[in-house]
C-alpha atoms as a PDB file:
ATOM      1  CA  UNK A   1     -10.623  40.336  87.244  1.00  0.00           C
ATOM      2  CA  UNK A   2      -8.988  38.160  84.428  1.00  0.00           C
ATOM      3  CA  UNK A   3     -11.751  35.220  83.309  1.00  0.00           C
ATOM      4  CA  UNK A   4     -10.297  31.413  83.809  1.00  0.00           C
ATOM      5  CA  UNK A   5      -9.539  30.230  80.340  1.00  0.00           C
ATOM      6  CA  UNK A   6      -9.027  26.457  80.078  1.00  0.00           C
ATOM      7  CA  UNK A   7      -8.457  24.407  76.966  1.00  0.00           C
ATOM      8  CA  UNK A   8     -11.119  21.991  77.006  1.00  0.00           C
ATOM      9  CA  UNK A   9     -10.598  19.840  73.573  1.00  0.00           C
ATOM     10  CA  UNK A  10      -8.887  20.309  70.302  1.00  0.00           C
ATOM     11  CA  UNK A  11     -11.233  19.665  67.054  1.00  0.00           C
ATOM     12  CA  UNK A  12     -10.674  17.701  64.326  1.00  0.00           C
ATOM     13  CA  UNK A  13     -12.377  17.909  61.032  1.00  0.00           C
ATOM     14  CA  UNK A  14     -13.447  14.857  59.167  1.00  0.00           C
ATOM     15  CA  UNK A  15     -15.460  13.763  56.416  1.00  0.00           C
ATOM     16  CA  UNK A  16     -17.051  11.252  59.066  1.00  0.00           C
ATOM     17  CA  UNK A  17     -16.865  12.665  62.628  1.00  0.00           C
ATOM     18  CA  UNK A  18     -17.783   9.169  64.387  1.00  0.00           C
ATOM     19  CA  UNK A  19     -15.214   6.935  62.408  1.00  0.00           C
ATOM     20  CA  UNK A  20     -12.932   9.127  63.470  1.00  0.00           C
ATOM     21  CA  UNK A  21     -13.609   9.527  66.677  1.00  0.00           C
ATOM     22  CA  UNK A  22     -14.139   5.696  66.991  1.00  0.00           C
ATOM     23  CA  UNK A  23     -10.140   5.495  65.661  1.00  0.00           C
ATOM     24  CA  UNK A  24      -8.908   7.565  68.220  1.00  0.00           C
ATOM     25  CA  UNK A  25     -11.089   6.172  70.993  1.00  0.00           C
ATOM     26  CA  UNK A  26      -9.983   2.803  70.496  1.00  0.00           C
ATOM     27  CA  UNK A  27      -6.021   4.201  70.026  1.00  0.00           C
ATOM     28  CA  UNK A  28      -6.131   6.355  73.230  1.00  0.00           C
ATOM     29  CA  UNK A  29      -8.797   4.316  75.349  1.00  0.00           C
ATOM     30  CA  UNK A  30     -10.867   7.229  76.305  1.00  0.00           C
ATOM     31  CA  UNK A  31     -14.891   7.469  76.377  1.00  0.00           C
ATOM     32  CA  UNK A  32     -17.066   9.106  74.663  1.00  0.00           C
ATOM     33  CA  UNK A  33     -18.644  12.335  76.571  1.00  0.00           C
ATOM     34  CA  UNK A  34     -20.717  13.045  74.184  1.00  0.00           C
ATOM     35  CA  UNK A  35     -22.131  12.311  71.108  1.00  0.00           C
ATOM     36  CA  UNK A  36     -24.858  14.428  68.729  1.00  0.00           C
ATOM     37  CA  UNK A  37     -25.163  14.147  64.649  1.00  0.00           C
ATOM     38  CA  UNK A  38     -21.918  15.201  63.392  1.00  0.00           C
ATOM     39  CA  UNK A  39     -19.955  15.639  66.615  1.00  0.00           C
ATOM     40  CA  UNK A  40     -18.174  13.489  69.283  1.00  0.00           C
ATOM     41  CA  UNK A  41     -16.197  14.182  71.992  1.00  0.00           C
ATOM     42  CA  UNK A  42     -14.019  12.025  73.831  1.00  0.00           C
ATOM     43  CA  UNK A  43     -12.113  12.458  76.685  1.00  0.00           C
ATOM     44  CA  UNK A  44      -8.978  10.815  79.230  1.00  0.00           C
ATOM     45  CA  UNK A  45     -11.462   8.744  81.959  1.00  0.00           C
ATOM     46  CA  UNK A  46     -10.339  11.300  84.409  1.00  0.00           C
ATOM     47  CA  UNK A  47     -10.725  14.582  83.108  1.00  0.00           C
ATOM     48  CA  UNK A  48      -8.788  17.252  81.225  1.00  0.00           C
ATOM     49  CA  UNK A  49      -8.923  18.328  77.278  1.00  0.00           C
ATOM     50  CA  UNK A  50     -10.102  16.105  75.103  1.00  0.00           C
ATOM     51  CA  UNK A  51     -10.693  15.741  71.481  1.00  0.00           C
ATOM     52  CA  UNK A  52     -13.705  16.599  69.731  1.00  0.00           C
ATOM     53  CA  UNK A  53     -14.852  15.550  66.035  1.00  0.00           C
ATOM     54  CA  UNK A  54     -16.528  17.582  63.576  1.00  0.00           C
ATOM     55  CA  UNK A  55     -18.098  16.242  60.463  1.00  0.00           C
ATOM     56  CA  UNK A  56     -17.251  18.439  57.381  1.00  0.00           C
ATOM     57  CA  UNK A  57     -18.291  17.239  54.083  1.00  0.00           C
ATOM     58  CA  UNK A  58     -15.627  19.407  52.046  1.00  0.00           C
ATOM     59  CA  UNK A  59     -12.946  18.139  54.413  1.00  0.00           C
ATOM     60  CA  UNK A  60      -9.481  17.866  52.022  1.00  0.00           C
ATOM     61  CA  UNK A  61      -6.645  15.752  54.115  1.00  0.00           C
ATOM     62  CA  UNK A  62      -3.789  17.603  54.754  1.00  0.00           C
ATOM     63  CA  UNK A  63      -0.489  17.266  52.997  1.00  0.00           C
ATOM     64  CA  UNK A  64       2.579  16.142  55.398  1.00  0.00           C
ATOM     65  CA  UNK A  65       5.297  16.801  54.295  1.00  0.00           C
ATOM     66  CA  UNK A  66       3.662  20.098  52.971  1.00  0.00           C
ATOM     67  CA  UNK A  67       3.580  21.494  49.183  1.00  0.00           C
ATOM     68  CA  UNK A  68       2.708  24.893  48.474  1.00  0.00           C
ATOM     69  CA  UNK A  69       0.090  23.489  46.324  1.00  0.00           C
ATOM     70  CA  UNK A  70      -2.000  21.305  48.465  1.00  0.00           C
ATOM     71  CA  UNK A  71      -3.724  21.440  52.205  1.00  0.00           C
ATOM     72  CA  UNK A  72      -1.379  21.966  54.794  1.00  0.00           C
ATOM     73  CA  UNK A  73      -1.276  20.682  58.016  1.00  0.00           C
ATOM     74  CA  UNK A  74      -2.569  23.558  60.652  1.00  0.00           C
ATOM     75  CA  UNK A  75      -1.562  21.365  63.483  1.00  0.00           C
ATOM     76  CA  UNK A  76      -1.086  17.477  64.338  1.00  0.00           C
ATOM     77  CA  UNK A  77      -1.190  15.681  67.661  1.00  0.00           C
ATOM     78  CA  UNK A  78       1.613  13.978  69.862  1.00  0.00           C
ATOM     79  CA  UNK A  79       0.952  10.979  71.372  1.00  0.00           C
ATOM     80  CA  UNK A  80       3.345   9.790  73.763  1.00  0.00           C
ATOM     81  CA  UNK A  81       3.813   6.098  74.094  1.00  0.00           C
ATOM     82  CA  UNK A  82       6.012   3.727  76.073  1.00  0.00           C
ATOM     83  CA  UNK A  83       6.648   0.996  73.396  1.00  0.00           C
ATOM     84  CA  UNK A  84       6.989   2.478  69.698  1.00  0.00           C
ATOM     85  CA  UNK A  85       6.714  -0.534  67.696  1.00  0.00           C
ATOM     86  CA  UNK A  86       3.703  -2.039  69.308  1.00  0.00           C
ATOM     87  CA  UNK A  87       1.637   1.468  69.689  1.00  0.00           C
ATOM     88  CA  UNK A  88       2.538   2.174  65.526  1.00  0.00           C
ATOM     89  CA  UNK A  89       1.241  -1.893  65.465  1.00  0.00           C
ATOM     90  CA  UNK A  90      -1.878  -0.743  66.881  1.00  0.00           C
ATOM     91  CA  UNK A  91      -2.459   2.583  65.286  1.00  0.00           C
ATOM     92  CA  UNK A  92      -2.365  -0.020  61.868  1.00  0.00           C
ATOM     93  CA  UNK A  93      -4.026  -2.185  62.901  1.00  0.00           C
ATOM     94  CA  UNK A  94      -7.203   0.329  63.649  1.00  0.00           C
ATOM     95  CA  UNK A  95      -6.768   2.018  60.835  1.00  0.00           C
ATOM     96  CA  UNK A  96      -3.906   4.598  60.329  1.00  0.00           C
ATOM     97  CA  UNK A  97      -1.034   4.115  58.071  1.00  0.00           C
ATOM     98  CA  UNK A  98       2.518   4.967  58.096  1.00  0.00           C
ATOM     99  CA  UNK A  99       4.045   8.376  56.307  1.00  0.00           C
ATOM    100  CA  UNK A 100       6.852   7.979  54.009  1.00  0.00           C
ATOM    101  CA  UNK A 101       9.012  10.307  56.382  1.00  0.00           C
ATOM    102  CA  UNK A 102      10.088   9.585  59.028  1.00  0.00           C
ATOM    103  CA  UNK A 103      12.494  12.448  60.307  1.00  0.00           C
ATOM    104  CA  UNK A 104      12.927  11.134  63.877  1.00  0.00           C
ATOM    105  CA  UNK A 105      14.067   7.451  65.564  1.00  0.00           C
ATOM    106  CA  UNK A 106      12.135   7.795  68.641  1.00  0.00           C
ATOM    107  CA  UNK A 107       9.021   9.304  66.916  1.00  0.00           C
ATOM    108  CA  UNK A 108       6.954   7.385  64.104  1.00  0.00           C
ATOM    109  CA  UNK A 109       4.295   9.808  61.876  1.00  0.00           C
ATOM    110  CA  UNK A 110       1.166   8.094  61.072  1.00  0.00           C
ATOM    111  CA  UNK A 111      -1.757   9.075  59.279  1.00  0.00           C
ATOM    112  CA  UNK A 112      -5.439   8.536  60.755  1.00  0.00           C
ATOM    113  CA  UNK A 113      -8.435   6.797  58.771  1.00  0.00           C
ATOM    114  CA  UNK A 114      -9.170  10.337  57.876  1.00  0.00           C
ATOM    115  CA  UNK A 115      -5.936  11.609  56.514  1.00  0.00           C
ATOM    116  CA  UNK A 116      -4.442  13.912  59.880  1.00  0.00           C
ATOM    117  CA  UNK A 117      -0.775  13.388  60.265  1.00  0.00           C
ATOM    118  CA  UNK A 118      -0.282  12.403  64.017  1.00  0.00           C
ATOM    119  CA  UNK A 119       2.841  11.535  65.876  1.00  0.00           C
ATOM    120  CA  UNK A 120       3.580   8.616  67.932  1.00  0.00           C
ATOM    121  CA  UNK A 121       6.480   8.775  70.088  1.00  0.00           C
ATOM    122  CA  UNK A 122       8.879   7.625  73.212  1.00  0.00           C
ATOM    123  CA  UNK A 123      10.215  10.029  75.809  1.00  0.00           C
ATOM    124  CA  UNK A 124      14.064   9.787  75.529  1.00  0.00           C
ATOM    125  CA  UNK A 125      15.869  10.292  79.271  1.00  0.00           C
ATOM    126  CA  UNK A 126      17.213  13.338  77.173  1.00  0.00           C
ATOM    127  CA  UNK A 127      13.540  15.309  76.928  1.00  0.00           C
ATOM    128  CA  UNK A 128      12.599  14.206  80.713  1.00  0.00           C
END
């Protein structure tokens, strides 16, 4: 018999695991389900994966776009959103900041207080 495998969270490095997970709690309205020194996990209200927090002090931001030199980016989140200018307004306004690139109209890339690239973006009738 094949074991259930379910993706319960996706983890996130950060030099401060609970001011990170603060940012993204506030930006996606989720609670916390848990919280120890060094770790958070948050969660949608009614279930599914979440995002967890990790607190690494030799945590280097990743590099987006990437140089052969520097950190790159293993992996980034999308965040779907249903009014682009308003959800990048309130990414800001807690904390991220805009990339210089932006390769797509219907999809803004942010950075978060930590330094992750993330992606904000609207569902064109095109991708439905």
């Amino acid at each position: 018999m094949r074991p259930r495998c379910t993706l319960a969270a996706t983890t996130l490095d950060a030099p401060d695991a609970p001011a990170l997970a603060r940012f993204y709690r506030n930006l996606l309205d989720w609670p916390v389900r848990k919280e120890e020194p060094g770790w958070v996990e948050i969660g949608p209200p009614g279930g599914g994966a979440g995002l967890s927090f990790q607190t690494e002090p030799l945590f280097t931001p990743p590099r987006w776009p990437s140089e052969r030199s520097a950190q790159q980016m293993m992996m980034h989140l999308d965040i779907e959103v249903t009014d682009l200018p308003a959800a990048v307004e309130r990414a800001v306004a807690l904390g991220a900041r805009p990339a210089g690139s932006q390769p797509q109209d219907d999809v803004r890339v942010l950075y978060d207080p930590a330094g992750h690239p993330f992606c904000l973006f609207t569902r064109t009738t095109a991708d439905a």
